[in-house]
N, C-alpha and C. Protein backbone atom coordinates (compact mmCIF):
# COMPACT_ATOMS: atom_id res chain seq x y z
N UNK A 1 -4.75 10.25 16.23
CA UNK A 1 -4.54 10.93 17.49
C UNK A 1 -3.06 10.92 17.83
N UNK A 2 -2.41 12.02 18.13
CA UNK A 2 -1.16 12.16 18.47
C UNK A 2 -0.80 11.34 19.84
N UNK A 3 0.48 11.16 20.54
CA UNK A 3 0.38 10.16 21.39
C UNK A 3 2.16 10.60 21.89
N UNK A 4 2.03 10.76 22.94
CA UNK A 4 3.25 10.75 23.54
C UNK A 4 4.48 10.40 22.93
N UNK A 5 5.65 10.84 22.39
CA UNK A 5 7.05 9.94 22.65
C UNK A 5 6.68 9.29 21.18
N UNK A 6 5.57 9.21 20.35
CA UNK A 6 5.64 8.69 19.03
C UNK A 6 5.54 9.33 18.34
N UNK A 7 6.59 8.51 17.03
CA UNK A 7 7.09 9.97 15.74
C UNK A 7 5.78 10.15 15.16
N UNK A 8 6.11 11.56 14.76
CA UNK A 8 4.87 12.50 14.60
C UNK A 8 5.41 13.13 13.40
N UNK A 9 6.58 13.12 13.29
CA UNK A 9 6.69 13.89 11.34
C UNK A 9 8.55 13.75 11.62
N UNK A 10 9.16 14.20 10.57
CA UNK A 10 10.53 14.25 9.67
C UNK A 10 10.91 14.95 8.61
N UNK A 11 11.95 15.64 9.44
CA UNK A 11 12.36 16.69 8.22
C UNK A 11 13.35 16.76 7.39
N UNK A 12 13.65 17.00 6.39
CA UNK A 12 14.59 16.81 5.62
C UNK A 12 15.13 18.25 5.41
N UNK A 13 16.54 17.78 4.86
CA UNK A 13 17.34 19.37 4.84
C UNK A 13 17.00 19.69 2.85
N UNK A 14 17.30 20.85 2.86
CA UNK A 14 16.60 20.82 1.21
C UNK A 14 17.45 21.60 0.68
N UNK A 15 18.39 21.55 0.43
CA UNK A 15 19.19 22.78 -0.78
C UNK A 15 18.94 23.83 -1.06
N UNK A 16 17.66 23.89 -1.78
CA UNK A 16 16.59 24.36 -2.25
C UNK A 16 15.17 23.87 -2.36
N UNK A 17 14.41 24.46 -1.90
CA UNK A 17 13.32 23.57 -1.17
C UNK A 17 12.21 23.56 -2.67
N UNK A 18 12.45 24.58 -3.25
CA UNK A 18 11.54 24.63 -4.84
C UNK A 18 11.86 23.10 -5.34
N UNK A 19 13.49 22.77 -5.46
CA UNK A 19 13.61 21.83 -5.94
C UNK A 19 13.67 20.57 -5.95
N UNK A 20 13.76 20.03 -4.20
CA UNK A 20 12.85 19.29 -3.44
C UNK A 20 11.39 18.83 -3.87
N UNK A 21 10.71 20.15 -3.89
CA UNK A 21 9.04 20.56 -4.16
C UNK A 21 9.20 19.20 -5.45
N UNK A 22 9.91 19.63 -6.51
CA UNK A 22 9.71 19.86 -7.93
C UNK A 22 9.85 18.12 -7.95
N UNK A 23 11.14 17.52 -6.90
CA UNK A 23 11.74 16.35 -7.61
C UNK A 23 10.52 15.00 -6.84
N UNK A 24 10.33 15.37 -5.72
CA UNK A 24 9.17 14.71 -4.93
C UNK A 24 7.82 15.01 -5.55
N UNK A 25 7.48 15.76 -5.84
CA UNK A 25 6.22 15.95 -6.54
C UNK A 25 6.14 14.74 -8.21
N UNK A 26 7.22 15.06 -8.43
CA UNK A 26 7.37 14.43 -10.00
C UNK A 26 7.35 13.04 -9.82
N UNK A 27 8.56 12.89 -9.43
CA UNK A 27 8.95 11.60 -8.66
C UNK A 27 7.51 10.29 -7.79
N UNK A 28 6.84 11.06 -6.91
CA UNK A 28 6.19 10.37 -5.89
C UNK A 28 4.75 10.99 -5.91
N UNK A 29 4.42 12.40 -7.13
CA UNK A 29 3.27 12.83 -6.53
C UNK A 29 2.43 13.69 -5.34
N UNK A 30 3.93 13.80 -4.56
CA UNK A 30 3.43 14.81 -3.37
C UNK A 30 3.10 15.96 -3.66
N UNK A 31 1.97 16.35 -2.84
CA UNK A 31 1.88 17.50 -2.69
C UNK A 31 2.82 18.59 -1.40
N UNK A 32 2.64 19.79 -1.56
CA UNK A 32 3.04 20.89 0.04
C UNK A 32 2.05 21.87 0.76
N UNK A 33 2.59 22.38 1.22
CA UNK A 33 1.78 23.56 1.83
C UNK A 33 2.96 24.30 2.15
N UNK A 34 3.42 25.62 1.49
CA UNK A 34 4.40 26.58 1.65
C UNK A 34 4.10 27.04 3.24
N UNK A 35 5.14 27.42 3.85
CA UNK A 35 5.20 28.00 5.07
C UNK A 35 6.18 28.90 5.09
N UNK A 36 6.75 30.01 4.04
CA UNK A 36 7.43 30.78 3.56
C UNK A 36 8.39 30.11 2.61
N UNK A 37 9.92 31.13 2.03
CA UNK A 37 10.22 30.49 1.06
C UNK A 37 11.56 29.42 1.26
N UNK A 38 11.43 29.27 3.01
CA UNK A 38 12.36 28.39 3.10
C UNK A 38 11.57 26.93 3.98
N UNK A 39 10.41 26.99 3.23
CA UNK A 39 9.62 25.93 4.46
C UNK A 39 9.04 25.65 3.55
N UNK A 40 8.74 24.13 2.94
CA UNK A 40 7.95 23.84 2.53
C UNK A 40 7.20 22.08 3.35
N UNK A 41 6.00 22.11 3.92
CA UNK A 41 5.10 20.99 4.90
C UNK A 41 4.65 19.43 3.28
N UNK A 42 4.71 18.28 4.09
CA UNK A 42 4.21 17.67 3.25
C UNK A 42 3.16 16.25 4.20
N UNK A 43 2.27 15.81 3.91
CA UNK A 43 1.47 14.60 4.40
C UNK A 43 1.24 13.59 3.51
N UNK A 44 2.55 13.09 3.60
CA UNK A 44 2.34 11.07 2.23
C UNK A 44 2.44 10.42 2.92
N UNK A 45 1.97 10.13 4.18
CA UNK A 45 1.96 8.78 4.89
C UNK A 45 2.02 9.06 6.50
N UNK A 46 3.06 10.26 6.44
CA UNK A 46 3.94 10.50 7.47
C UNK A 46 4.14 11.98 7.07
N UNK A 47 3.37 12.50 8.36
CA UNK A 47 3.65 14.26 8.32
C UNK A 47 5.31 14.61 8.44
N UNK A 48 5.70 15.88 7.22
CA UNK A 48 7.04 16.22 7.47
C UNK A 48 7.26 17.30 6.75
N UNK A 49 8.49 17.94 6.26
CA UNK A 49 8.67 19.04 5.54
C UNK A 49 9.82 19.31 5.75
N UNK A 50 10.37 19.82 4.24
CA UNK A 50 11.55 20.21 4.02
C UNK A 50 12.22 21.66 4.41
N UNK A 51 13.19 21.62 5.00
CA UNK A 51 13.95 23.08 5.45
C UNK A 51 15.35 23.41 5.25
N UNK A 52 15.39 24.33 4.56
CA UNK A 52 16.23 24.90 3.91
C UNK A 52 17.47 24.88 4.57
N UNK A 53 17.39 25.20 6.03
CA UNK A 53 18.10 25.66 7.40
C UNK A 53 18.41 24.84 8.34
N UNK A 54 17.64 23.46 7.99
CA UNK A 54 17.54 22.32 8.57
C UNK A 54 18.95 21.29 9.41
N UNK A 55 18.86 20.29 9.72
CA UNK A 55 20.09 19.64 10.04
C UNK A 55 20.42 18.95 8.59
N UNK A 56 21.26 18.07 8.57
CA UNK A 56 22.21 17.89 7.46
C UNK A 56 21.62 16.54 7.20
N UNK A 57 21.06 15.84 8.54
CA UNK A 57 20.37 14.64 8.15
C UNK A 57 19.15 14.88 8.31
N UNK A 58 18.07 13.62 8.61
CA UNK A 58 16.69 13.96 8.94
C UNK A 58 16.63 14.20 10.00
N UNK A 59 15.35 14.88 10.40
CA UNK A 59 15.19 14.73 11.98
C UNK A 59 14.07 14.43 12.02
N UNK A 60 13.92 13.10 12.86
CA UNK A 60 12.78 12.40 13.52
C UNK A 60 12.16 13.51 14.49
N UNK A 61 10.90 13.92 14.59
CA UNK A 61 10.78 14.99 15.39
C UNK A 61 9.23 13.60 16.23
N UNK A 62 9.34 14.19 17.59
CA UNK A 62 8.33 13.11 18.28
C UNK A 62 7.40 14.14 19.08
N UNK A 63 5.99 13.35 19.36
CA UNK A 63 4.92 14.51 19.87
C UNK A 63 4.66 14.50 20.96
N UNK A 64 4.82 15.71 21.60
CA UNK A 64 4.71 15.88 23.88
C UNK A 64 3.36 16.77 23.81
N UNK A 65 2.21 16.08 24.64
CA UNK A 65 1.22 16.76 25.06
C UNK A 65 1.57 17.66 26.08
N UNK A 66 3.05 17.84 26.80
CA UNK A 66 3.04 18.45 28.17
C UNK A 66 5.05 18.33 27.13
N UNK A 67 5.41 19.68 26.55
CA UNK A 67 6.66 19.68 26.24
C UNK A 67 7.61 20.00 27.28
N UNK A 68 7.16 20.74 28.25
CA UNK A 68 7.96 20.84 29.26
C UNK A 68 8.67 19.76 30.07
N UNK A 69 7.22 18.74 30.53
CA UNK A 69 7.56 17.63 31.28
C UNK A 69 8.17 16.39 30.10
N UNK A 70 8.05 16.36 29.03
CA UNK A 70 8.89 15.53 28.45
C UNK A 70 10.23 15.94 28.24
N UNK A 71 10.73 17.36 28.38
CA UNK A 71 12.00 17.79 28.54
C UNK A 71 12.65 17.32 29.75
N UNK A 72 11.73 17.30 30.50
CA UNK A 72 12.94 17.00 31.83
C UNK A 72 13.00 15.55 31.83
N UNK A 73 11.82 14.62 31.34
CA UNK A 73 11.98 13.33 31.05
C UNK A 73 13.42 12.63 30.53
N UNK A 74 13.67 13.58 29.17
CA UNK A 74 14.51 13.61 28.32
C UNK A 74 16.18 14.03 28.83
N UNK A 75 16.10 14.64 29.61
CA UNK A 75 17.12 14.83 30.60
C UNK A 75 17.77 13.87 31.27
N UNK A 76 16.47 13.38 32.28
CA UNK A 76 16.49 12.54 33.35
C UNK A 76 17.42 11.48 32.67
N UNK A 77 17.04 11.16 31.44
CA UNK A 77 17.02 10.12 30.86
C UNK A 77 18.52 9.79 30.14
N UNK A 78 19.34 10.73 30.31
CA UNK A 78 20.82 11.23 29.48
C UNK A 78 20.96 11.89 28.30
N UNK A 79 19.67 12.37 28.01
CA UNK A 79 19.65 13.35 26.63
C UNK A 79 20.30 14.48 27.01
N UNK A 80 20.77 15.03 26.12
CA UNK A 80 21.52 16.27 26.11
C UNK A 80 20.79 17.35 25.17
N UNK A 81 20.07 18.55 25.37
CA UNK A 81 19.15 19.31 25.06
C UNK A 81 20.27 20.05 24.16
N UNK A 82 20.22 20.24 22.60
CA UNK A 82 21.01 20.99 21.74
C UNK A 82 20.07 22.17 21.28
N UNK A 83 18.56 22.36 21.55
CA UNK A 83 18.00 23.79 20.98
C UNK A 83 17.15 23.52 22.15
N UNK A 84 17.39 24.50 23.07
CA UNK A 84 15.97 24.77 24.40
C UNK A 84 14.70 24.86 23.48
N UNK A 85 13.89 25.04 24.27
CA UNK A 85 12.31 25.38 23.70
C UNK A 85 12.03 26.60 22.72
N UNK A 86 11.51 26.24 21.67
CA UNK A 86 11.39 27.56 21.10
C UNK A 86 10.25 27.25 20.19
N UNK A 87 9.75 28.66 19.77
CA UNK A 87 8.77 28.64 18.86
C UNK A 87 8.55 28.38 17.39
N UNK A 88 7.43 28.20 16.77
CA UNK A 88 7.08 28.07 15.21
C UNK A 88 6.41 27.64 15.11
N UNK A 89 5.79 28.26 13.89
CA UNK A 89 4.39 28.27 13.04
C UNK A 89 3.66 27.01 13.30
N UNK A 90 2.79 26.68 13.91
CA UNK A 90 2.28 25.46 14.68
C UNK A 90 2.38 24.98 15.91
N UNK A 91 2.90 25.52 16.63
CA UNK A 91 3.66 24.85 18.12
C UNK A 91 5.02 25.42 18.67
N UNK A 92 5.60 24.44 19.60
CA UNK A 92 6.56 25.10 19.90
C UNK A 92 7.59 23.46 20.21
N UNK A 93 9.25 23.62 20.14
CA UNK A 93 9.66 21.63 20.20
C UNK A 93 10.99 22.30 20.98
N UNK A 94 11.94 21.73 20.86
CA UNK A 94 13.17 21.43 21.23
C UNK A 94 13.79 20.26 20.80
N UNK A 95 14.98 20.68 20.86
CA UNK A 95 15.90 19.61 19.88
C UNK A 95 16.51 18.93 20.69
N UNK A 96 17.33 17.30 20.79
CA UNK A 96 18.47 16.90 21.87
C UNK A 96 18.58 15.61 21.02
N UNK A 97 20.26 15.26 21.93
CA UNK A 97 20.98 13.88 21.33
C UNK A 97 20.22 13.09 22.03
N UNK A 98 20.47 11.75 21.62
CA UNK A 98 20.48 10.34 22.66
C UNK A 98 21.79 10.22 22.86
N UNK A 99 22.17 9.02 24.01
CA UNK A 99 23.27 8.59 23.82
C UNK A 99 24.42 8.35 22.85
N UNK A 100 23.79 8.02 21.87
CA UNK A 100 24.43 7.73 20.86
C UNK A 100 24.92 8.77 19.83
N UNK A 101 24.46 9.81 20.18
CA UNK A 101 24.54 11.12 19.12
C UNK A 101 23.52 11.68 18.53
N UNK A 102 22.57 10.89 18.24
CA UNK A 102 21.39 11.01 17.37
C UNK A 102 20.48 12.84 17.78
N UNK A 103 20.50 12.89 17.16
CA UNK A 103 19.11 14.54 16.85
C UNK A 103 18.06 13.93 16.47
N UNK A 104 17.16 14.48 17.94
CA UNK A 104 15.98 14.48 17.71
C UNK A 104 14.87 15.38 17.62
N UNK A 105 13.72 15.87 17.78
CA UNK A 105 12.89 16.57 17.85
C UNK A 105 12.03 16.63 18.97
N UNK A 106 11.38 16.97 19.83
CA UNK A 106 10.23 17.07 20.69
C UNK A 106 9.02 18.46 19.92
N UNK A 107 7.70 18.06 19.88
CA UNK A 107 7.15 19.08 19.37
C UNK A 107 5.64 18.90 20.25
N UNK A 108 4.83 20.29 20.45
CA UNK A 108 3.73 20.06 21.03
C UNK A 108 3.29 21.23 20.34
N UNK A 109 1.61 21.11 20.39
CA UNK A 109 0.90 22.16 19.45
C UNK A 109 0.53 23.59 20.62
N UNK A 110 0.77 23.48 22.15
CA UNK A 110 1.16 24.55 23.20
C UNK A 110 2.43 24.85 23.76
C-alpha cells in the first residue's frame, strides 16, 4: 500500500536506455516494461525506471494521495518547487529541492 511522504520508486538517467535495459538485465536479471523509446519502468525490489531526459543523478520520487496538499506542505516547509505539477503516463508529480539542494519527486496516481 502506498503511503504518504514514503519513497515509492527512483529514477535513473540512462544514456541510452536500450543499454541500461541490456547491462541491468545481464548483470542483475531485471526485467522492463517500455513506456516509449525513451522510458524504460522496472520492479526489483523498489519500483523505478530509467530516462533518457532524466536528471543527471537519481531521483528519489515519493507518493501524495492528495499532490496538491503535499505541495503546499512542501513549501511551507522551505522546499523550493523546480517542475510545478505536471502530467505522465500513470499520474501526475512535481519536482523540488530540500534545503540542502537535493531533487526530489512528489507523485500521485490523480
Amino acid at each position: 500500500m502506498r503511503e504518504d511522504g514514503k519513497i515509492d520508486y527512483v529514477e535513473f538517467l540512462a544514456k541510452g536506455v536500450s543499454e541500461a535495459k541490456s547491462f541491468y538485465a545481464e548483470a542483475f536479471g531485471w526485467s522492463f516494461v517500455d513506456y516509449g523509446p525513451d522510458y524504460a519502468g522496472f520492479n526489483e525490489g523498489l519500483d523505478g525506471g530509467f530516462d533518457a531526459e532524466g536528471a543527471v543523478r537519481p531521483l528519489v520520487i515519493l507518493y501524495a494521495h492528495d499532490l496538491e496538499a503535499m505541495l503546499a506542505k512542501v513549501e511551507a516547509a522551505g522546499g523550493v518547487i523546480v517542475k510545478p505539477i505536471f502530467s505522465f503516463p500513470g499520474g501526475r508529480r512535481f519536482h523540488f529541492t530540500d534545503p540542502s539542494g537535493n531533487e526530489l519527486g512528489v507523485w500521485s496516481e490523480s
